[in-house]
ModelCIF file with pLDDT and N, C-alpha, C, O atoms, coordinates in Angstrom:
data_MODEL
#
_entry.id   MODEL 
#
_entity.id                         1 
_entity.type                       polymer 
_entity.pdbx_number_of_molecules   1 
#
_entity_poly.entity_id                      1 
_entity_poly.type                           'polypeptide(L)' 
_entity_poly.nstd_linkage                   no 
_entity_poly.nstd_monomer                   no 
_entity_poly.pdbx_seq_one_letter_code       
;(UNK)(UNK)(UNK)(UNK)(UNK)(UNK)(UNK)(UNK)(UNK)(UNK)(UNK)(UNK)(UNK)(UNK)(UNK)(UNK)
(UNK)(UNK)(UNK)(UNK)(UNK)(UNK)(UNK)(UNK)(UNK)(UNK)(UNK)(UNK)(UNK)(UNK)
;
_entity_poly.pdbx_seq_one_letter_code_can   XXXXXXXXXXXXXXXXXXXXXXXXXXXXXX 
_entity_poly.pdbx_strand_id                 A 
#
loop_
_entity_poly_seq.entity_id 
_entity_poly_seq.num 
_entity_poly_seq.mon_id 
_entity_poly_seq.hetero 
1 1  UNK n 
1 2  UNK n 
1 3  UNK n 
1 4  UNK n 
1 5  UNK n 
1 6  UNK n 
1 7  UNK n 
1 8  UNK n 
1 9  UNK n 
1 10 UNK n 
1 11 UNK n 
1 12 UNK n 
1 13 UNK n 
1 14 UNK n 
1 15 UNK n 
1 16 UNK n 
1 17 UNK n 
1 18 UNK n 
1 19 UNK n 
1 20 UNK n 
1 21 UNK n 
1 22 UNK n 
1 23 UNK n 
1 24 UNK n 
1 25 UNK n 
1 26 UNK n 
1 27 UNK n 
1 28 UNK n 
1 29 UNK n 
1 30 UNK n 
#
_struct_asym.id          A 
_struct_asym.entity_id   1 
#
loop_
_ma_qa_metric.id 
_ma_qa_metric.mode 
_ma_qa_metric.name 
_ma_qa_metric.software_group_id 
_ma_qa_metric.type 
1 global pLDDT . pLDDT 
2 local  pLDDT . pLDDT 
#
_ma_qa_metric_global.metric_id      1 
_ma_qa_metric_global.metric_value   97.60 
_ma_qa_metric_global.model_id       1 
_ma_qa_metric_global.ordinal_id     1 
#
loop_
_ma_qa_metric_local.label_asym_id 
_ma_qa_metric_local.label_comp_id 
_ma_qa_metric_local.label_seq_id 
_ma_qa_metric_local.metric_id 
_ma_qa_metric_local.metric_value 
_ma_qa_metric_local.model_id 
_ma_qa_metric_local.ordinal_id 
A UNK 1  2 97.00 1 1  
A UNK 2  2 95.00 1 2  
A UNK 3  2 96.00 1 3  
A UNK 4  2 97.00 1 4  
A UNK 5  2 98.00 1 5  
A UNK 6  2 98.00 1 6  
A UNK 7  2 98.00 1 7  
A UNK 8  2 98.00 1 8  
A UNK 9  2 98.00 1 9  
A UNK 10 2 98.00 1 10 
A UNK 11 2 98.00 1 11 
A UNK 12 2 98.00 1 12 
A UNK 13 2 98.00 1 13 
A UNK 14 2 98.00 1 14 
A UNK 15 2 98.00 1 15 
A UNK 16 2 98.00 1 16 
A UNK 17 2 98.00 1 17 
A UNK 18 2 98.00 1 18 
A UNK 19 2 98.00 1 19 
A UNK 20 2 98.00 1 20 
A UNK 21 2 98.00 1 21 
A UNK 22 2 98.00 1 22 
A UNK 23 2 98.00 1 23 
A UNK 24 2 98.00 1 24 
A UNK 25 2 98.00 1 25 
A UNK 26 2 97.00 1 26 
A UNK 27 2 97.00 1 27 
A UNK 28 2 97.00 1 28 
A UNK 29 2 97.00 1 29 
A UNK 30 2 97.00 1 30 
#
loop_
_atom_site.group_PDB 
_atom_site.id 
_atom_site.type_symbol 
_atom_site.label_atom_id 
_atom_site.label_alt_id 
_atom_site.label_comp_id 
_atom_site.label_asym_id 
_atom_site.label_entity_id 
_atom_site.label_seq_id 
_atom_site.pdbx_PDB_ins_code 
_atom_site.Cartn_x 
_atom_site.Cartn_y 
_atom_site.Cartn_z 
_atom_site.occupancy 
_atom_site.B_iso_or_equiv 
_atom_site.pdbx_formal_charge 
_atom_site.auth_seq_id 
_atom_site.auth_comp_id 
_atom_site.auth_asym_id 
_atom_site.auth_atom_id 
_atom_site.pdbx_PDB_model_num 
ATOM 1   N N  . UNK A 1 1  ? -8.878  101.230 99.498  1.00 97.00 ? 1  UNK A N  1 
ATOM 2   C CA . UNK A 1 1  ? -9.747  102.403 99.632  1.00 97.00 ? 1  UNK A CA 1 
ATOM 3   C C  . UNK A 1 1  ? -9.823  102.810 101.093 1.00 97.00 ? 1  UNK A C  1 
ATOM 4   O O  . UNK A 1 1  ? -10.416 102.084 101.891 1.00 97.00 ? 1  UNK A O  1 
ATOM 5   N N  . UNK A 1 2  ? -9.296  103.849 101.443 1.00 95.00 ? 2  UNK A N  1 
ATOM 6   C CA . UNK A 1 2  ? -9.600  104.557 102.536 1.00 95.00 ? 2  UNK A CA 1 
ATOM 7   C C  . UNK A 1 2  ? -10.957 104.539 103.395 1.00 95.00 ? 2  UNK A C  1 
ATOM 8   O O  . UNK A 1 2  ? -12.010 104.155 102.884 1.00 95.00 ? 2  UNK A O  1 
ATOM 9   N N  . UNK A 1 3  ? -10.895 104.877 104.424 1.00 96.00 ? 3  UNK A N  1 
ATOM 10  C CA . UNK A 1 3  ? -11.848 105.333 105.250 1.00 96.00 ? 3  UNK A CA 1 
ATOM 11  C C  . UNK A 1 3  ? -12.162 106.695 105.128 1.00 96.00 ? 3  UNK A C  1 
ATOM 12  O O  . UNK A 1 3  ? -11.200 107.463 105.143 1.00 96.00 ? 3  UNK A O  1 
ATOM 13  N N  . UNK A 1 4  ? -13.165 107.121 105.022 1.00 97.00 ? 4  UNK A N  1 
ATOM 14  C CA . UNK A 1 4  ? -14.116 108.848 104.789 1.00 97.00 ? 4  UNK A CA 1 
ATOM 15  C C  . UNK A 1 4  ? -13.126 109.237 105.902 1.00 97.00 ? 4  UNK A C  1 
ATOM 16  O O  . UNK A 1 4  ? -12.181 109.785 105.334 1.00 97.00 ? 4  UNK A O  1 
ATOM 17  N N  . UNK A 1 5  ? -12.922 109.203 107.188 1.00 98.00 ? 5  UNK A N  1 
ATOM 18  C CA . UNK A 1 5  ? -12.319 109.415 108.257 1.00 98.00 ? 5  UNK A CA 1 
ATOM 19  C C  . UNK A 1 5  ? -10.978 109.363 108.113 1.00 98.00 ? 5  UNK A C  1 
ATOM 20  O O  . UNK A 1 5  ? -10.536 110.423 108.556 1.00 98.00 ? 5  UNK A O  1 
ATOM 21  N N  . UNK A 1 6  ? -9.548  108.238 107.471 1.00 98.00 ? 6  UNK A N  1 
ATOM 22  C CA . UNK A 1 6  ? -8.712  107.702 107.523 1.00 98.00 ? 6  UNK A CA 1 
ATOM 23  C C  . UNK A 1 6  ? -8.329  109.248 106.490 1.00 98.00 ? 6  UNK A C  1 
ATOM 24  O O  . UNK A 1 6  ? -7.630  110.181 106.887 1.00 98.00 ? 6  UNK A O  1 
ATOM 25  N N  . UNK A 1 7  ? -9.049  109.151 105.039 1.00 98.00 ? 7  UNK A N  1 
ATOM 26  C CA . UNK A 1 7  ? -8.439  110.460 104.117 1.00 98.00 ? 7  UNK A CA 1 
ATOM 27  C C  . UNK A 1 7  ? -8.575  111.415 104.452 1.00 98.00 ? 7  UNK A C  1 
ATOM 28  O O  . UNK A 1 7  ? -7.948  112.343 103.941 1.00 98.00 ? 7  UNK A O  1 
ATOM 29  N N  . UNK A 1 8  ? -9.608  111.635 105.633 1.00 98.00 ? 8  UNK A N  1 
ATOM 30  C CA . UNK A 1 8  ? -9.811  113.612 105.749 1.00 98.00 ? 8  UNK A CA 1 
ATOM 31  C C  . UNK A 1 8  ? -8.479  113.142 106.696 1.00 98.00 ? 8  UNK A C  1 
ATOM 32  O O  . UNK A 1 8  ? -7.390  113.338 106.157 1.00 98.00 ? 8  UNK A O  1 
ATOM 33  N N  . UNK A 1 9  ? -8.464  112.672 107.758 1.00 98.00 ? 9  UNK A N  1 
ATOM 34  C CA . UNK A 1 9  ? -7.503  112.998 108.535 1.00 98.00 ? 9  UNK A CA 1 
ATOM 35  C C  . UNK A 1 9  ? -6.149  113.287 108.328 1.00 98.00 ? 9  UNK A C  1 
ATOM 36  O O  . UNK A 1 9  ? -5.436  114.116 108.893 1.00 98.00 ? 9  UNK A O  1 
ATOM 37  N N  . UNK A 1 10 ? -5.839  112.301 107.229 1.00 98.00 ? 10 UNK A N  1 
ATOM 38  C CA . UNK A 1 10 ? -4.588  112.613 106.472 1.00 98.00 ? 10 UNK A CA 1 
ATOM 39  C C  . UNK A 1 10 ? -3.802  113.721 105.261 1.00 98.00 ? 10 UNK A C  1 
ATOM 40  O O  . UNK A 1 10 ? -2.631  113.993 104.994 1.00 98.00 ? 10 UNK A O  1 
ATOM 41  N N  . UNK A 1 11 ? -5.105  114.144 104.750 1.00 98.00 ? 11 UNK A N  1 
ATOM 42  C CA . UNK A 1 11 ? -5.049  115.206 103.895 1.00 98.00 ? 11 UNK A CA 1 
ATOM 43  C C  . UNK A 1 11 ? -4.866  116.638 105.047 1.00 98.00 ? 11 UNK A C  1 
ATOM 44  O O  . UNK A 1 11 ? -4.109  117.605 104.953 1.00 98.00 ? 11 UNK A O  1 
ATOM 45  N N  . UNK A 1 12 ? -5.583  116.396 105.797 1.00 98.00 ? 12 UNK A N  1 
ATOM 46  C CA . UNK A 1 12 ? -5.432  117.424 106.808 1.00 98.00 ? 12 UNK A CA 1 
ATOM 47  C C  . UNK A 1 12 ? -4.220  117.961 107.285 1.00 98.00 ? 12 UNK A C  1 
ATOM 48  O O  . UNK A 1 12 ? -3.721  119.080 107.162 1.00 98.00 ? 12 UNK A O  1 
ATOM 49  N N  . UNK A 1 13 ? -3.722  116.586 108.047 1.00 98.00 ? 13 UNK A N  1 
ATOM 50  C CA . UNK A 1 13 ? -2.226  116.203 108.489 1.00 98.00 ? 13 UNK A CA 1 
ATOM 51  C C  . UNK A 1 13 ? -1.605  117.208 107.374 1.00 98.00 ? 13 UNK A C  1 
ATOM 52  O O  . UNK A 1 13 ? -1.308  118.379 107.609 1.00 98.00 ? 13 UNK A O  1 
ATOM 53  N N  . UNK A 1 14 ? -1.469  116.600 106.203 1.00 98.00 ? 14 UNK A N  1 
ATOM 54  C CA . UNK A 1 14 ? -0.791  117.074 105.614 1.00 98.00 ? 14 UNK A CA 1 
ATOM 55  C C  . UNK A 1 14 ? -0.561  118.677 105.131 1.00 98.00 ? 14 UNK A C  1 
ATOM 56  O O  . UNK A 1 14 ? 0.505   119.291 105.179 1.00 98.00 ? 14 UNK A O  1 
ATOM 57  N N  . UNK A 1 15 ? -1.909  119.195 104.636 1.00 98.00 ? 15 UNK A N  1 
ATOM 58  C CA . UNK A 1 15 ? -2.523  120.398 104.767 1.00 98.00 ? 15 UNK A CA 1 
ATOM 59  C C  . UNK A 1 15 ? -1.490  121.493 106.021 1.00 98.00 ? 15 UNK A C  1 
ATOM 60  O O  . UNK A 1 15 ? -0.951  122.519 105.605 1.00 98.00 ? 15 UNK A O  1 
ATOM 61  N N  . UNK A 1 16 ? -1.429  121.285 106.742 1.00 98.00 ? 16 UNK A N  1 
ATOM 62  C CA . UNK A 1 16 ? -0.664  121.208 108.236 1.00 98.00 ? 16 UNK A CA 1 
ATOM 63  C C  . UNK A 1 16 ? 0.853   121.516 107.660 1.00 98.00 ? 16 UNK A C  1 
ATOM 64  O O  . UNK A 1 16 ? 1.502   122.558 107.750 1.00 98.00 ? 16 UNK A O  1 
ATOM 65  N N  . UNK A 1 17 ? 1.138   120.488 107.149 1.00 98.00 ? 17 UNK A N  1 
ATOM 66  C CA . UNK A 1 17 ? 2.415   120.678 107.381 1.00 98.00 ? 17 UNK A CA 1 
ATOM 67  C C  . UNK A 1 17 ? 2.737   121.692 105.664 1.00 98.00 ? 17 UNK A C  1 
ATOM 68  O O  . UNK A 1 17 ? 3.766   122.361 105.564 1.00 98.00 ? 17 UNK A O  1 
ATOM 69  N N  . UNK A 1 18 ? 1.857   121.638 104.663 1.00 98.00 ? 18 UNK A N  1 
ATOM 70  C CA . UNK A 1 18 ? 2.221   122.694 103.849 1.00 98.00 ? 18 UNK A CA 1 
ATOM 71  C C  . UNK A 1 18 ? 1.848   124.367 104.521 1.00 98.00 ? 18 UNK A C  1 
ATOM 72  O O  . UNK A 1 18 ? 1.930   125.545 104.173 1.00 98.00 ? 18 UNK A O  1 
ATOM 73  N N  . UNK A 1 19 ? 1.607   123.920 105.154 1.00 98.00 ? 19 UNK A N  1 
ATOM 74  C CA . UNK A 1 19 ? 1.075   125.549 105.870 1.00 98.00 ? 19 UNK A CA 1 
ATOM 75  C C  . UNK A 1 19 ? 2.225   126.347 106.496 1.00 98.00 ? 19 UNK A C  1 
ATOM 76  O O  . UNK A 1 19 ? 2.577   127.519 106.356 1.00 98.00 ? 19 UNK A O  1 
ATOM 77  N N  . UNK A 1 20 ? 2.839   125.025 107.455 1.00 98.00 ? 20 UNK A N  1 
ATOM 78  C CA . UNK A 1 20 ? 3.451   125.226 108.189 1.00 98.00 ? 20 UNK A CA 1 
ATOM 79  C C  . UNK A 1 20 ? 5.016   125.816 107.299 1.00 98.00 ? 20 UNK A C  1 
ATOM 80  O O  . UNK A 1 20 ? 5.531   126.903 107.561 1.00 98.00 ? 20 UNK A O  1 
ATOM 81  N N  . UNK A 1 21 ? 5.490   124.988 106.403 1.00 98.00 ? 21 UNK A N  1 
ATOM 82  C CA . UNK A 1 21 ? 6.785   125.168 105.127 1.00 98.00 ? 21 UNK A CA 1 
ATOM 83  C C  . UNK A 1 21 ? 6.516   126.343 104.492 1.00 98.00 ? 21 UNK A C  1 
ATOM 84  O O  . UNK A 1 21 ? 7.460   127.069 104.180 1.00 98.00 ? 21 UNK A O  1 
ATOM 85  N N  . UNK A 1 22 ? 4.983   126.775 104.155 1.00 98.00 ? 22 UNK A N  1 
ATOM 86  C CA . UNK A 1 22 ? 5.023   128.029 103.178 1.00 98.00 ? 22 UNK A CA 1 
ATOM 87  C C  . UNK A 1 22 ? 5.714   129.831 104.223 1.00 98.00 ? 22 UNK A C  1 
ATOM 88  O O  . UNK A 1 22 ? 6.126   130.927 103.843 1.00 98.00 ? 22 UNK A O  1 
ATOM 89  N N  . UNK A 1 23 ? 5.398   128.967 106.020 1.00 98.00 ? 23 UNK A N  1 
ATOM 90  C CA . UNK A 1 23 ? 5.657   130.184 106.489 1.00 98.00 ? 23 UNK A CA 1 
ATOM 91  C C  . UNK A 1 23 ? 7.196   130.363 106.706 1.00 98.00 ? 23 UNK A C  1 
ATOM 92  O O  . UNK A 1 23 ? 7.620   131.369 107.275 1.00 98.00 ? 23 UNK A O  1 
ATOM 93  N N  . UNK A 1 24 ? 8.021   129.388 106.254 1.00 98.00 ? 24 UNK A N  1 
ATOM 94  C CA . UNK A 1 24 ? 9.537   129.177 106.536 1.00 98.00 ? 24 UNK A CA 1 
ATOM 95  C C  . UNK A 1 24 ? 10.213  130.073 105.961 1.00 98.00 ? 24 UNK A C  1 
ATOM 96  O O  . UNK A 1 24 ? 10.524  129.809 104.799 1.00 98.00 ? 24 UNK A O  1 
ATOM 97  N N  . UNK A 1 25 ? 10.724  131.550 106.581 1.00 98.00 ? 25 UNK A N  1 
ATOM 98  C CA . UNK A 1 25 ? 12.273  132.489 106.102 1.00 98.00 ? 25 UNK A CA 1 
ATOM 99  C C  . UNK A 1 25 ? 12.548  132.548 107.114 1.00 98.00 ? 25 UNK A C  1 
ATOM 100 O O  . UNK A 1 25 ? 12.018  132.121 108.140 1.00 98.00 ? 25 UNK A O  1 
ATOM 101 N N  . UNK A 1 26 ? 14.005  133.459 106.799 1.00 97.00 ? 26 UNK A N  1 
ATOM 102 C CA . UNK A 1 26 ? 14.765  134.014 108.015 1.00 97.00 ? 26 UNK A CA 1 
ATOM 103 C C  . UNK A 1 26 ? 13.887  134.901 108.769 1.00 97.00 ? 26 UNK A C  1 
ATOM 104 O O  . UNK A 1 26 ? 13.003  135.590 108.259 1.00 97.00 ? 26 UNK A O  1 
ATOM 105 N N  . UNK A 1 27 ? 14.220  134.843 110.195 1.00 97.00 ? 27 UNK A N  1 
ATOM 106 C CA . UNK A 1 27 ? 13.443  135.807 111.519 1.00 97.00 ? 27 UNK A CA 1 
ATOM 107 C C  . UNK A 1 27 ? 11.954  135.241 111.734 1.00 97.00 ? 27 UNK A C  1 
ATOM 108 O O  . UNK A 1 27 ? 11.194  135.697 112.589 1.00 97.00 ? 27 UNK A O  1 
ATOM 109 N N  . UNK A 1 28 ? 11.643  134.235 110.892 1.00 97.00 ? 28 UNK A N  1 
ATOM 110 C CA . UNK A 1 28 ? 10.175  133.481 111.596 1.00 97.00 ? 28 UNK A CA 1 
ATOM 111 C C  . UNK A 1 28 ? 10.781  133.033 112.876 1.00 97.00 ? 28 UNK A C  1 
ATOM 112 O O  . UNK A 1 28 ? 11.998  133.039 113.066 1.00 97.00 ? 28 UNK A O  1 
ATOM 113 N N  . UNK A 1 29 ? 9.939   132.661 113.712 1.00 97.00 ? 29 UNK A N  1 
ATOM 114 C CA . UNK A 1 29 ? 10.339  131.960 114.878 1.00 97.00 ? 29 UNK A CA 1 
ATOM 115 C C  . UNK A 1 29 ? 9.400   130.959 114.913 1.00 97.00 ? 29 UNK A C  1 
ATOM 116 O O  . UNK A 1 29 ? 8.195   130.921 114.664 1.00 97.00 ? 29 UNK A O  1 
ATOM 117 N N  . UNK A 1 30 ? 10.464  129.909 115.389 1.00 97.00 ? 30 UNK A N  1 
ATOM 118 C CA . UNK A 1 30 ? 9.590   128.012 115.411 1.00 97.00 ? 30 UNK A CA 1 
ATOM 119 C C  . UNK A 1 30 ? 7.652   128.679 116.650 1.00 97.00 ? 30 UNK A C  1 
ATOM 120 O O  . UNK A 1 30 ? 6.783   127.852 116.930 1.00 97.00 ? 30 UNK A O  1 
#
């Protein structure tokens, strides 16, 4: 069982990086 702290942080993390993939086509820039 996680830490209250250990899961937000990681769901977050992650959160992050679906954010980041949904903005991925041609002519985005990094």
């Amino acid at each position: 069982t996680p830490s209250i702290q250990g899961k937000r942080l990681s769901e977050i993390t992650q959160e992050s990086l679906y954010l980041a993939i949904k903005m991925v086509k041609p002519g985005v820039r990094l």
